[in-house]
PDB file of N, CA and C in Angstrom:
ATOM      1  N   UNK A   1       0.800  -1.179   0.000  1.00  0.00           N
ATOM      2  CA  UNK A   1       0.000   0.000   0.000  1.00  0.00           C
ATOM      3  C   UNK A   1       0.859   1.266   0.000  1.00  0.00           C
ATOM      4  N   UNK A   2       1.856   1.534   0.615  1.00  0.00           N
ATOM      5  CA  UNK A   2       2.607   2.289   1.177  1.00  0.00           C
ATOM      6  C   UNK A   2       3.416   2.599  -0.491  1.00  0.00           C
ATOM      7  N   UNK A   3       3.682   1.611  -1.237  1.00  0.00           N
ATOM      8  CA  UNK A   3       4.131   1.623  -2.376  1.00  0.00           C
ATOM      9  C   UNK A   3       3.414   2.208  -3.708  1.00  0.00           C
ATOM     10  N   UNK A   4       2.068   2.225  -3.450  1.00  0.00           N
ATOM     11  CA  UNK A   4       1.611   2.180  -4.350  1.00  0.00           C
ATOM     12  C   UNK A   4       1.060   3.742  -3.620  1.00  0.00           C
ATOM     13  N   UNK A   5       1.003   4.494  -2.800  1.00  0.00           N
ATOM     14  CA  UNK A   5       0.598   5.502  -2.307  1.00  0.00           C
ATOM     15  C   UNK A   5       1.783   6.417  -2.939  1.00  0.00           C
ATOM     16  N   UNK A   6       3.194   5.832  -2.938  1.00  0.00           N
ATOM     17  CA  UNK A   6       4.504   6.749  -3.578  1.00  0.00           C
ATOM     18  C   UNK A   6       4.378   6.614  -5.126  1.00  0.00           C
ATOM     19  N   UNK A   7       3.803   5.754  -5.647  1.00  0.00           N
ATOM     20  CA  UNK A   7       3.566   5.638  -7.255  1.00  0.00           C
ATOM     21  C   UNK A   7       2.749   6.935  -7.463  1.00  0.00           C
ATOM     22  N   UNK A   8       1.852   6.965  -6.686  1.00  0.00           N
ATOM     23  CA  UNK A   8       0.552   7.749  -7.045  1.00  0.00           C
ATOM     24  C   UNK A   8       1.217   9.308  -6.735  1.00  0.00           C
ATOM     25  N   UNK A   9       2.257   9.779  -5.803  1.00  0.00           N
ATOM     26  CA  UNK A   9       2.263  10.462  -5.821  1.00  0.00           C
ATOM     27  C   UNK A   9       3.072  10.691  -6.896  1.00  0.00           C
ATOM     28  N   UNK A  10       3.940  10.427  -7.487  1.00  0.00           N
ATOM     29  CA  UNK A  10       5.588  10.423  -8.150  1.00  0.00           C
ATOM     30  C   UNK A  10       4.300  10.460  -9.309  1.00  0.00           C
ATOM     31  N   UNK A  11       3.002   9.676  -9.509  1.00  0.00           N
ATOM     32  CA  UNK A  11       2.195   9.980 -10.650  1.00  0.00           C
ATOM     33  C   UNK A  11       2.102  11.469 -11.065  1.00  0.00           C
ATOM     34  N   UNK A  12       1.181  11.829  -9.820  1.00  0.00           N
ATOM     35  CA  UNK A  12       0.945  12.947  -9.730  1.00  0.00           C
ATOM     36  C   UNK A  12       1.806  14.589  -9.869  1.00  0.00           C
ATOM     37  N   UNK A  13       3.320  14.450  -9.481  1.00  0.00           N
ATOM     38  CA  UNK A  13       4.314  14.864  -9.673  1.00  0.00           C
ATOM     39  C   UNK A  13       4.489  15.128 -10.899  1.00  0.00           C
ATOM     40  N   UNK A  14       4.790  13.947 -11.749  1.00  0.00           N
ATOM     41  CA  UNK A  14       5.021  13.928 -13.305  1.00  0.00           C
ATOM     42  C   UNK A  14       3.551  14.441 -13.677  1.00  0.00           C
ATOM     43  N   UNK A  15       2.603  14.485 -13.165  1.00  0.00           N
ATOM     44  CA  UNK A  15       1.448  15.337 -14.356  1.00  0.00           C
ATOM     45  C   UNK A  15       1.862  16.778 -14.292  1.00  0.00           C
ATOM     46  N   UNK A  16       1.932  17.320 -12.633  1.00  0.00           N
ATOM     47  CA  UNK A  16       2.397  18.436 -12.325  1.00  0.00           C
ATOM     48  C   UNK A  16       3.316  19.192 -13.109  1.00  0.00           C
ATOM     49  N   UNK A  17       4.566  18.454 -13.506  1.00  0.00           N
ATOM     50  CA  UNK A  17       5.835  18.611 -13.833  1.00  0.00           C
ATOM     51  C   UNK A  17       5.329  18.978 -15.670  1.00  0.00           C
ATOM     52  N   UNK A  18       4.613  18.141 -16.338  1.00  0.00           N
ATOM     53  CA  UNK A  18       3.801  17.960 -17.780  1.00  0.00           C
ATOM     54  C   UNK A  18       2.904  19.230 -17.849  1.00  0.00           C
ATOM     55  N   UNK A  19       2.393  19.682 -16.823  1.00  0.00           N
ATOM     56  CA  UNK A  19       1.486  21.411 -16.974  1.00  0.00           C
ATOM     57  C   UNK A  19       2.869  22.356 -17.432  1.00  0.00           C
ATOM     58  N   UNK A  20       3.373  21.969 -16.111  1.00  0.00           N
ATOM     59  CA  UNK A  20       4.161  23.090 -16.072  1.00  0.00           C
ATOM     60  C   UNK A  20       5.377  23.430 -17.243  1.00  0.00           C
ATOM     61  N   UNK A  21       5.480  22.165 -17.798  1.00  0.00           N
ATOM     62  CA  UNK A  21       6.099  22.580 -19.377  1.00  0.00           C
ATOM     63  C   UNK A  21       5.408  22.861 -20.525  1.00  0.00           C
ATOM     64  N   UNK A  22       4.477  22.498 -19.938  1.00  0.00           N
ATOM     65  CA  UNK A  22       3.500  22.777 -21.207  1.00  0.00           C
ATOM     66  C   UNK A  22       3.207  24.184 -21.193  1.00  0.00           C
ATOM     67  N   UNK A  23       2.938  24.508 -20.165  1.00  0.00           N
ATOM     68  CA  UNK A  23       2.876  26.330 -19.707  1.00  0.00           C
ATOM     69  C   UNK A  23       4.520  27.020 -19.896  1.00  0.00           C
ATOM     70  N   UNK A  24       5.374  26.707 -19.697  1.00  0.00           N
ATOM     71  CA  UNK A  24       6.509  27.046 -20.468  1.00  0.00           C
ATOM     72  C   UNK A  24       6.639  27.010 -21.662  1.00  0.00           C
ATOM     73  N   UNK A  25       6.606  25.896 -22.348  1.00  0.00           N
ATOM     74  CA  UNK A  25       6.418  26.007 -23.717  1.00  0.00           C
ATOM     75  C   UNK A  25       5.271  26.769 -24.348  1.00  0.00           C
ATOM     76  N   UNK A  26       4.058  26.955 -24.080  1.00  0.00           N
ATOM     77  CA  UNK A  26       3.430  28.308 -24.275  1.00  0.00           C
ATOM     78  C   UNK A  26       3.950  29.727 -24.198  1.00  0.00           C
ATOM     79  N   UNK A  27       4.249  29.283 -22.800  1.00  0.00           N
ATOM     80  CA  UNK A  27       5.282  31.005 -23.131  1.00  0.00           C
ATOM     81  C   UNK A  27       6.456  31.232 -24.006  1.00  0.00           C
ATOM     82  N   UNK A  28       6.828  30.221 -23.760  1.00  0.00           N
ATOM     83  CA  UNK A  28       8.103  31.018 -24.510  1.00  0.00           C
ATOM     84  C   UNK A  28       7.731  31.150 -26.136  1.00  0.00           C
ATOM     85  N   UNK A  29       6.750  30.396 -26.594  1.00  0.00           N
ATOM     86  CA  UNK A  29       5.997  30.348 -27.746  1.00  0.00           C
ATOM     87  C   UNK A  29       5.420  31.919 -28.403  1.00  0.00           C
ATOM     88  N   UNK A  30       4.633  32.398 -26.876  1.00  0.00           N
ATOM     89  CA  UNK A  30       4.538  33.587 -27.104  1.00  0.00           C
ATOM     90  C   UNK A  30       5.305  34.801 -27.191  1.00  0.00           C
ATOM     91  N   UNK A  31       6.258  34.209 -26.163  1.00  0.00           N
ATOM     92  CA  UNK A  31       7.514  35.256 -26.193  1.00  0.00           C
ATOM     93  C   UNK A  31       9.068  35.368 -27.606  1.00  0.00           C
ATOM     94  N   UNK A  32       8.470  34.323 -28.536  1.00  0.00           N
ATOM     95  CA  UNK A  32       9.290  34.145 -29.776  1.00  0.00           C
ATOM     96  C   UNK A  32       7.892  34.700 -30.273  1.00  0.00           C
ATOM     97  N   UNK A  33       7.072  34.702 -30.538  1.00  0.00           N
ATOM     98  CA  UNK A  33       6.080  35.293 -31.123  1.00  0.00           C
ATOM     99  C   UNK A  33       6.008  36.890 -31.100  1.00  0.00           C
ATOM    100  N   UNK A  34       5.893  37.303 -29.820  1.00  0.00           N
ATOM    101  CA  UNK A  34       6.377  38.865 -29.397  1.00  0.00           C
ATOM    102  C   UNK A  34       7.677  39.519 -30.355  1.00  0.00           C
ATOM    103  N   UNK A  35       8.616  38.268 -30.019  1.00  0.00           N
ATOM    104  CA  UNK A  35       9.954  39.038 -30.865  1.00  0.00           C
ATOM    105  C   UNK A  35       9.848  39.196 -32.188  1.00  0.00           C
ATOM    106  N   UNK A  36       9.065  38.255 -32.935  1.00  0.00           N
ATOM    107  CA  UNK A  36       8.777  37.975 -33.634  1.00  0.00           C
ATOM    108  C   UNK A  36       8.236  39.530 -34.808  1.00  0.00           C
ATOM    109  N   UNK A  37       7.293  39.576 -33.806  1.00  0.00           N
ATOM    110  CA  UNK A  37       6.135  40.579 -34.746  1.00  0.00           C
ATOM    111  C   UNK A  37       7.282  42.273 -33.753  1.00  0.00           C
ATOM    112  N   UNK A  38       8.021  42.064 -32.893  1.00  0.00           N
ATOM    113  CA  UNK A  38       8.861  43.096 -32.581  1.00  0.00           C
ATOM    114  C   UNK A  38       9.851  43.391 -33.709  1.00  0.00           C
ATOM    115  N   UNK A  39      10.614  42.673 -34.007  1.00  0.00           N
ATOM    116  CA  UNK A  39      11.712  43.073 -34.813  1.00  0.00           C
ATOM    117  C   UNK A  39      10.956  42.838 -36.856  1.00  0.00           C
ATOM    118  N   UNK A  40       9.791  42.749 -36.925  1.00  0.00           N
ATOM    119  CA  UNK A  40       9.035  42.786 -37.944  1.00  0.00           C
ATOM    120  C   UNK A  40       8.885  44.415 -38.119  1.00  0.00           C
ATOM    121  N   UNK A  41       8.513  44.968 -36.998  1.00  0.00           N
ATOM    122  CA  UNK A  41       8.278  46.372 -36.485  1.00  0.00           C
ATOM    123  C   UNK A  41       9.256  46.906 -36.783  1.00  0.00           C
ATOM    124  N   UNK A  42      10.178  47.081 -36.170  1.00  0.00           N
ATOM    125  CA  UNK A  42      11.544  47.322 -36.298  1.00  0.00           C
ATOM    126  C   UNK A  42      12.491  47.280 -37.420  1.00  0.00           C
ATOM    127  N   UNK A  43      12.498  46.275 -38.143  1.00  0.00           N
ATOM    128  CA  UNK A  43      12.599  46.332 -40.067  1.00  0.00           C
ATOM    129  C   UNK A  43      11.743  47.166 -40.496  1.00  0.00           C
ATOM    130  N   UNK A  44      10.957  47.527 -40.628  1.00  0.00           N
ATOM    131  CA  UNK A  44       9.869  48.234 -41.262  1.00  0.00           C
ATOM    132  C   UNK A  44       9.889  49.482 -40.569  1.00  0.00           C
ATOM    133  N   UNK A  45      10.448  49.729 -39.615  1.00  0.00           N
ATOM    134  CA  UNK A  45      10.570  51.133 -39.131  1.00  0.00           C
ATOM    135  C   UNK A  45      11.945  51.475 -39.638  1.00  0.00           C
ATOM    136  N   UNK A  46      13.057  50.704 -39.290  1.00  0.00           N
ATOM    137  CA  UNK A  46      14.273  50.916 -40.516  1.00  0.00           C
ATOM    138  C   UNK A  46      14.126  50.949 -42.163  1.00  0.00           C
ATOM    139  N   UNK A  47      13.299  50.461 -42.330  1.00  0.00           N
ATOM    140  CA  UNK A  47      13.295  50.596 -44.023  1.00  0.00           C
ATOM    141  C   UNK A  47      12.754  51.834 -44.179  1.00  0.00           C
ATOM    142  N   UNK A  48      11.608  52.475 -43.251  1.00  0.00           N
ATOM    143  CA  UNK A  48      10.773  53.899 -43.423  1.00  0.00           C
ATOM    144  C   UNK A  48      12.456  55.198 -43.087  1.00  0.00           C
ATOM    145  N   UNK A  49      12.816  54.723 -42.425  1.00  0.00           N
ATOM    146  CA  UNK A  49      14.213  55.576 -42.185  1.00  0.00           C
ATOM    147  C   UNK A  49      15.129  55.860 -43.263  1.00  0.00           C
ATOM    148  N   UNK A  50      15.557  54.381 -43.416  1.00  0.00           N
ATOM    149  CA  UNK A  50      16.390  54.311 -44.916  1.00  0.00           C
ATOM    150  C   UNK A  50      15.680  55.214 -46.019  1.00  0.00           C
ATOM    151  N   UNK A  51      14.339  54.895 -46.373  1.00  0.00           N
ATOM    152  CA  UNK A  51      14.169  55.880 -47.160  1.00  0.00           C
ATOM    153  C   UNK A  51      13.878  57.326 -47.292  1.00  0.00           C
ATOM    154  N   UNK A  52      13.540  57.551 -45.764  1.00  0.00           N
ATOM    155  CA  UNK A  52      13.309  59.235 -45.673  1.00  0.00           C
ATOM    156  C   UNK A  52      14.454  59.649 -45.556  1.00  0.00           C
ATOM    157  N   UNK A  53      15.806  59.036 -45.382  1.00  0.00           N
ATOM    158  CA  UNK A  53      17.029  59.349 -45.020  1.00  0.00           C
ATOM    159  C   UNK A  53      17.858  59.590 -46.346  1.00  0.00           C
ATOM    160  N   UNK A  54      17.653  58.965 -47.327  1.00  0.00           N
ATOM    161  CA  UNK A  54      17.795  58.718 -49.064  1.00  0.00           C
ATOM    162  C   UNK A  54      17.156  59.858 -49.964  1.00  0.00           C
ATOM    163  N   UNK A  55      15.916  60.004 -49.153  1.00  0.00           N
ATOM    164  CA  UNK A  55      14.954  61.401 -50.189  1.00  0.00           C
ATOM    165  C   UNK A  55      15.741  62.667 -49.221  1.00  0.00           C
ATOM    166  N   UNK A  56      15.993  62.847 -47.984  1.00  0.00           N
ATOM    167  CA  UNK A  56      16.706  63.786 -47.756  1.00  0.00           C
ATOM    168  C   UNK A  56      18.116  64.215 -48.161  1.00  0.00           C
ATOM    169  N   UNK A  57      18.541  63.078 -48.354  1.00  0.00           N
ATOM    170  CA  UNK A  57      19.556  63.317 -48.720  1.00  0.00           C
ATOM    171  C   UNK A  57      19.796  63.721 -50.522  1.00  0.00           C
ATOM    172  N   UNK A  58      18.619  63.127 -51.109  1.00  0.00           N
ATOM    173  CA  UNK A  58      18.672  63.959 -52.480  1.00  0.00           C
ATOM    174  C   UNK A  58      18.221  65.082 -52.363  1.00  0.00           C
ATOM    175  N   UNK A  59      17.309  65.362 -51.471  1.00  0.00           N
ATOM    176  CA  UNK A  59      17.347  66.853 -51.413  1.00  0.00           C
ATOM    177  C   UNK A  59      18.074  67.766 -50.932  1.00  0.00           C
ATOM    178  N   UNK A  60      18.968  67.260 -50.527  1.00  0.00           N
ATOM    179  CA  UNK A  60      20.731  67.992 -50.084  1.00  0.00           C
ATOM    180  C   UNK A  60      21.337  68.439 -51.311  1.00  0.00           C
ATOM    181  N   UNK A  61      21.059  67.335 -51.865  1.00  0.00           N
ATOM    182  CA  UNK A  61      22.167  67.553 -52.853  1.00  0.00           C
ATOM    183  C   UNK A  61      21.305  68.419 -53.797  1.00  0.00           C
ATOM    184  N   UNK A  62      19.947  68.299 -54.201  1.00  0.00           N
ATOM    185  CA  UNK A  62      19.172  69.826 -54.806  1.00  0.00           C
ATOM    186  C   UNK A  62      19.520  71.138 -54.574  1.00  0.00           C
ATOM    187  N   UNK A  63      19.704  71.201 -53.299  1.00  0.00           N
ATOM    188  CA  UNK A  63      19.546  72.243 -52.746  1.00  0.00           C
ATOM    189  C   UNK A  63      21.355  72.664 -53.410  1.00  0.00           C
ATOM    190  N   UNK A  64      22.186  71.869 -52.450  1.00  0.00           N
ATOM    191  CA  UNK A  64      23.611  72.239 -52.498  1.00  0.00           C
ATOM    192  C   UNK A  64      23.742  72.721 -54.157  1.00  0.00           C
ATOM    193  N   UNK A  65      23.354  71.695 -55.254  1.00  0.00           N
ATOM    194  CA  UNK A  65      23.413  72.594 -56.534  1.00  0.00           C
ATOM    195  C   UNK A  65      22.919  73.514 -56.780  1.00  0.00           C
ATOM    196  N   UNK A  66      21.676  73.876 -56.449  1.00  0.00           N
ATOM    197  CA  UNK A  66      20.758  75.243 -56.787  1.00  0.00           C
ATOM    198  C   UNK A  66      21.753  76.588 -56.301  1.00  0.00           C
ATOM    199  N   UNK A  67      22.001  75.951 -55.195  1.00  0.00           N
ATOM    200  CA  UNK A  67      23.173  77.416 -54.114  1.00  0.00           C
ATOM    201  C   UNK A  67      24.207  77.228 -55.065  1.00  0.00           C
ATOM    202  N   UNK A  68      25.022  76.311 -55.707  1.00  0.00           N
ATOM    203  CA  UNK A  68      26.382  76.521 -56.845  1.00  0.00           C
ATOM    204  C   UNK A  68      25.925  77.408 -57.619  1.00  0.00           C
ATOM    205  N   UNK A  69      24.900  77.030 -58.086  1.00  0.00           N
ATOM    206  CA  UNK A  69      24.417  77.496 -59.488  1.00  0.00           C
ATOM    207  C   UNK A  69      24.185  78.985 -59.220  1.00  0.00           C
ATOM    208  N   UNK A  70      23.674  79.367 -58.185  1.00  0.00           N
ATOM    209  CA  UNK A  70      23.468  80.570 -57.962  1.00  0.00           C
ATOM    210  C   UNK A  70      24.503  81.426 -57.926  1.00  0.00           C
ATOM    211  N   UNK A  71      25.431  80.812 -57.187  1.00  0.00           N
ATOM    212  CA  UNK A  71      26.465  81.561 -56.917  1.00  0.00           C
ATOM    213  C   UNK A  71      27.657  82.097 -57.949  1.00  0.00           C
ATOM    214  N   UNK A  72      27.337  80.537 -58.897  1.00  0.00           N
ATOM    215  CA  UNK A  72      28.498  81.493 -60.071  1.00  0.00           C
ATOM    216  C   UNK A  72      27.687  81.960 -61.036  1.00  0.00           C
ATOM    217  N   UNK A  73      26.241  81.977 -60.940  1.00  0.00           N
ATOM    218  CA  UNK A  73      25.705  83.543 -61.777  1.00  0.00           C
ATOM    219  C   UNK A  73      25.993  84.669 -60.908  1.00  0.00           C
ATOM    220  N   UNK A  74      25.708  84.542 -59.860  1.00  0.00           N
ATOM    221  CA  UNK A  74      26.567  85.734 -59.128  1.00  0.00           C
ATOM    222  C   UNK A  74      28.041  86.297 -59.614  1.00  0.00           C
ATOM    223  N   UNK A  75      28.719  85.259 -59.627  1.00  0.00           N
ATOM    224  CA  UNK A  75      29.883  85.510 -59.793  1.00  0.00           C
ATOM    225  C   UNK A  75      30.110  86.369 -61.417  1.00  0.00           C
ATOM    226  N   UNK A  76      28.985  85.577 -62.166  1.00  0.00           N
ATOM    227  CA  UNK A  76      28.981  86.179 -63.350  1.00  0.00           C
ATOM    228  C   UNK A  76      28.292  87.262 -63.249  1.00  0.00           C
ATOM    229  N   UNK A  77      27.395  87.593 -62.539  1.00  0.00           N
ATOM    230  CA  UNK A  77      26.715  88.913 -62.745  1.00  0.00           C
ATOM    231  C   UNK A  77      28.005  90.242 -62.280  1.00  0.00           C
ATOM    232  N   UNK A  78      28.601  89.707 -61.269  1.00  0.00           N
ATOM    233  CA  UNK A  78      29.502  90.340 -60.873  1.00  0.00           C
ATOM    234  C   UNK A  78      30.753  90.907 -61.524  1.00  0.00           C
ATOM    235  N   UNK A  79      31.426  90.060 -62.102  1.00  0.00           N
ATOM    236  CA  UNK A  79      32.387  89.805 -63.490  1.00  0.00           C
ATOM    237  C   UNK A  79      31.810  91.329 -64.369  1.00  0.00           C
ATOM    238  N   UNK A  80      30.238  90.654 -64.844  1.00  0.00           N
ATOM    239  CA  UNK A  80      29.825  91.472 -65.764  1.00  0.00           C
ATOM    240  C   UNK A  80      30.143  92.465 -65.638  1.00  0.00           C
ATOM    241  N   UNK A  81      29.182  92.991 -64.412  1.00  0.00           N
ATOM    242  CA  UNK A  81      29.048  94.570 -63.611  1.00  0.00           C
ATOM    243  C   UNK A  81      30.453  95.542 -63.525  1.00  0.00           C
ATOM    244  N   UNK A  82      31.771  94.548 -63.016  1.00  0.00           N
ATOM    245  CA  UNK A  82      32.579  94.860 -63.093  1.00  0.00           C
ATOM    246  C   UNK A  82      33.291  95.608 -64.921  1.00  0.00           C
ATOM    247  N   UNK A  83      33.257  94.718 -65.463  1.00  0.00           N
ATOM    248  CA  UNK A  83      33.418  95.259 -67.065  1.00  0.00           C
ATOM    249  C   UNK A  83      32.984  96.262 -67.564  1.00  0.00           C
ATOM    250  N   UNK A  84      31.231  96.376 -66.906  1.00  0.00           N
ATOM    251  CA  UNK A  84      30.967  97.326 -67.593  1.00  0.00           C
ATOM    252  C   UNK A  84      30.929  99.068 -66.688  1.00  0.00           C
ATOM    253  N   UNK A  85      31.059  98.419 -65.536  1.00  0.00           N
ATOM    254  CA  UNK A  85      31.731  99.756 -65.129  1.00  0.00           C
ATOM    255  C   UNK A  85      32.832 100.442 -65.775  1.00  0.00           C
ATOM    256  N   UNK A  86      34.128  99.452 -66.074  1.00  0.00           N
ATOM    257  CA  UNK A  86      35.170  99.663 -66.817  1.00  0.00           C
ATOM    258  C   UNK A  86      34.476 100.479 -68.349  1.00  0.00           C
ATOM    259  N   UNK A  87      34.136  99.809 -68.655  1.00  0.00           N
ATOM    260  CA  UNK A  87      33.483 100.415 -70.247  1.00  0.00           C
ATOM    261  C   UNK A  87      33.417 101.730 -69.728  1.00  0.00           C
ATOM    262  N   UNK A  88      32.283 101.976 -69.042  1.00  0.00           N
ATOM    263  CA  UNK A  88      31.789 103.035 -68.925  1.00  0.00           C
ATOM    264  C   UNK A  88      32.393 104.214 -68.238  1.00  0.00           C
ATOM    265  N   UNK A  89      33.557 103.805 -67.470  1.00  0.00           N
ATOM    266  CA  UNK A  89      34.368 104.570 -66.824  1.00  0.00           C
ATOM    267  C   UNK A  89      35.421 104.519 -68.452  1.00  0.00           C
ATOM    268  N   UNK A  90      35.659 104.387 -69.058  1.00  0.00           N
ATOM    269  CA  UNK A  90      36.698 104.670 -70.073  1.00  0.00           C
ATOM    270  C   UNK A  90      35.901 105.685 -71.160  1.00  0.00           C
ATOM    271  N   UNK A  91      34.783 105.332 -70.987  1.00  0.00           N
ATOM    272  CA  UNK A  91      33.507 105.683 -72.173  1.00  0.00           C
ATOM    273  C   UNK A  91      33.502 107.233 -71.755  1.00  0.00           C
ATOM    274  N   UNK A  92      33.355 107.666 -70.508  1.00  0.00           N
ATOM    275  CA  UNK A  92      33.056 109.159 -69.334  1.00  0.00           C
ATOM    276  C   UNK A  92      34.315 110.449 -69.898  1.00  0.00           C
ATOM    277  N   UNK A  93      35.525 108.947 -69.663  1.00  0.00           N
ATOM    278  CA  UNK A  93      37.106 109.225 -69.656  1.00  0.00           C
ATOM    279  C   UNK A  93      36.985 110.080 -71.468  1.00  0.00           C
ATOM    280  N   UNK A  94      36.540 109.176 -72.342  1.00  0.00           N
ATOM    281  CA  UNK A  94      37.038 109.733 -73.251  1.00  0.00           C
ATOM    282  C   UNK A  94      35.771 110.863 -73.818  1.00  0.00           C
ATOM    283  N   UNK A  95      35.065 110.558 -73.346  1.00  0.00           N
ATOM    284  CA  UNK A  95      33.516 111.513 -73.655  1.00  0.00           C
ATOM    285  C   UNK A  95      33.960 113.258 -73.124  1.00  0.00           C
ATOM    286  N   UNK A  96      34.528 113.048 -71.780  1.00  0.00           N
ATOM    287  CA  UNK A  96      34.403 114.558 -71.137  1.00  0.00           C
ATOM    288  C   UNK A  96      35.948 115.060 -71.366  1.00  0.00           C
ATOM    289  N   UNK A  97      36.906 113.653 -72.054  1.00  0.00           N
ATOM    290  CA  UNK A  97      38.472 114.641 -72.949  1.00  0.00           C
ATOM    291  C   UNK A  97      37.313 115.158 -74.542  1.00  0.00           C
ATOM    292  N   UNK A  98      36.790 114.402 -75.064  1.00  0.00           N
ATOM    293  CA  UNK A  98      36.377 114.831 -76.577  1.00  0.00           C
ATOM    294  C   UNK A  98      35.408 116.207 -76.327  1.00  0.00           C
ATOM    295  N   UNK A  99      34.719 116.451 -75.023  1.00  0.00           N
ATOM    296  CA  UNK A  99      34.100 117.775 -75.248  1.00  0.00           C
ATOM    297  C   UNK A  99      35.217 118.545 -74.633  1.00  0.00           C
ATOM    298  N   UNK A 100      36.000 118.558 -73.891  1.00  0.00           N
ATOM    299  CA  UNK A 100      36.752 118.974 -73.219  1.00  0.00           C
ATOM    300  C   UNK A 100      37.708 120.127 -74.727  1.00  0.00           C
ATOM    301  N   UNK A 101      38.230 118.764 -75.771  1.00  0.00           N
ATOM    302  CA  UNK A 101      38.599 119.561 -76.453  1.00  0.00           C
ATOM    303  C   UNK A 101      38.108 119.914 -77.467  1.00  0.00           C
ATOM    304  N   UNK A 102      36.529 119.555 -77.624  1.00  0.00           N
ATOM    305  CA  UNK A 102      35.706 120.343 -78.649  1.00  0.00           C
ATOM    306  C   UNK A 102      35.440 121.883 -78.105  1.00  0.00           C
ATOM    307  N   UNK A 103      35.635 122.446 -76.680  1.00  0.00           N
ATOM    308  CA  UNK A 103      35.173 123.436 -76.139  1.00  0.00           C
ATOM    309  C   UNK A 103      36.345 124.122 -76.530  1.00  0.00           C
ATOM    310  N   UNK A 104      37.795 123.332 -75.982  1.00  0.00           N
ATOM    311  CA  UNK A 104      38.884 124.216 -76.386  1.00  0.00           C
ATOM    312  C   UNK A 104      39.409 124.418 -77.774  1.00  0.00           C
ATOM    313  N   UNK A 105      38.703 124.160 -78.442  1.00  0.00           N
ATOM    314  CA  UNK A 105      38.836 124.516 -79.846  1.00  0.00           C
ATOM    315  C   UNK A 105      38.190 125.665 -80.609  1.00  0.00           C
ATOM    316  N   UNK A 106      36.520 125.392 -80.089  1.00  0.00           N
ATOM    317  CA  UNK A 106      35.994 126.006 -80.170  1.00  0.00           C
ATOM    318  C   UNK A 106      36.133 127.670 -79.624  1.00  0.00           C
ATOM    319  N   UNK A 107      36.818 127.351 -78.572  1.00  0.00           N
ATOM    320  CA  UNK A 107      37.760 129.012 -77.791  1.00  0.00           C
ATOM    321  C   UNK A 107      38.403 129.323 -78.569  1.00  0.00           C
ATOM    322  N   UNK A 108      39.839 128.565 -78.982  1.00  0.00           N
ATOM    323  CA  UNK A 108      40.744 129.125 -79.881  1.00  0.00           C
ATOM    324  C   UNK A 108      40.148 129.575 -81.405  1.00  0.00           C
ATOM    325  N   UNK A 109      39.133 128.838 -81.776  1.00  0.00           N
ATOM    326  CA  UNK A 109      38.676 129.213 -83.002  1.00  0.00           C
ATOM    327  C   UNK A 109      38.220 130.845 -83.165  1.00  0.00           C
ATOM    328  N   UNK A 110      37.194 131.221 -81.755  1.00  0.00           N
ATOM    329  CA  UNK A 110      36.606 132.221 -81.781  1.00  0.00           C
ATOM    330  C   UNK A 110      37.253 133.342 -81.058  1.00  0.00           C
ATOM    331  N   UNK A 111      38.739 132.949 -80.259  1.00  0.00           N
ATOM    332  CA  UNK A 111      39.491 134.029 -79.655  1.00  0.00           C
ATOM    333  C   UNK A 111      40.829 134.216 -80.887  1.00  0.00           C
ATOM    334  N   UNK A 112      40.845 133.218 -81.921  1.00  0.00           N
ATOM    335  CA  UNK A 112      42.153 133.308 -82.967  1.00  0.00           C
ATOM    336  C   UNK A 112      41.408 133.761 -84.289  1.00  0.00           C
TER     337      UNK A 112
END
């Protein structure tokens, strides 16, 4: 009797022991499941990165050319401006010698 009272319990034990993996193996079932649909999340939140990170960055580089581009029409507007000041400062130069000596001619003509 005494024997068969330790069977029954050592039975009972091993059913005990059979929940309780079975309830482990559930969890951890769920908890690979969790990671699961976690790092699913997580790719897909890196791929949304990668690409807003890719369109920003072409728009860097829009931008950075638009500002080149600007700048050496600047440079050319500048260039220009410069020249034609020159012109026009030579243009003044020889404009106010040619009346200069159309006046003094015009003196000597009418005082000789």
């Amino acid at each position: 009797m005494e024997l068969e009272k330790i069977v029954m319990q050592h039975d009972d034990k091993l059913k005990q022991h059979d929940k309780e993996l079975a309830h482990l193996s559930e969890f951890t079932s769920e908890m690979r499941k969790n990671m699961d649909e976690s790092l699913t999340r997580v790719d897909e939140s890196n791929r949304f990165l990668r690409e807003q990170n890719t369109r920003q960055s072409e728009q860097n580089t829009e931008i950075l050319q638009a500002i080149l581009n600007r700048n050496h029409q600047a440079d050319i507007r500048d260039y220009e401006m410069k020249m034609l000041d020159k012109q026009n400062l030579w243009k003044a130069i020889f404009g106010i010698g040619s009346t200069v000596g159309l006046i003094v001619a015009a003196a000597l003509k009418l005082f000789f």
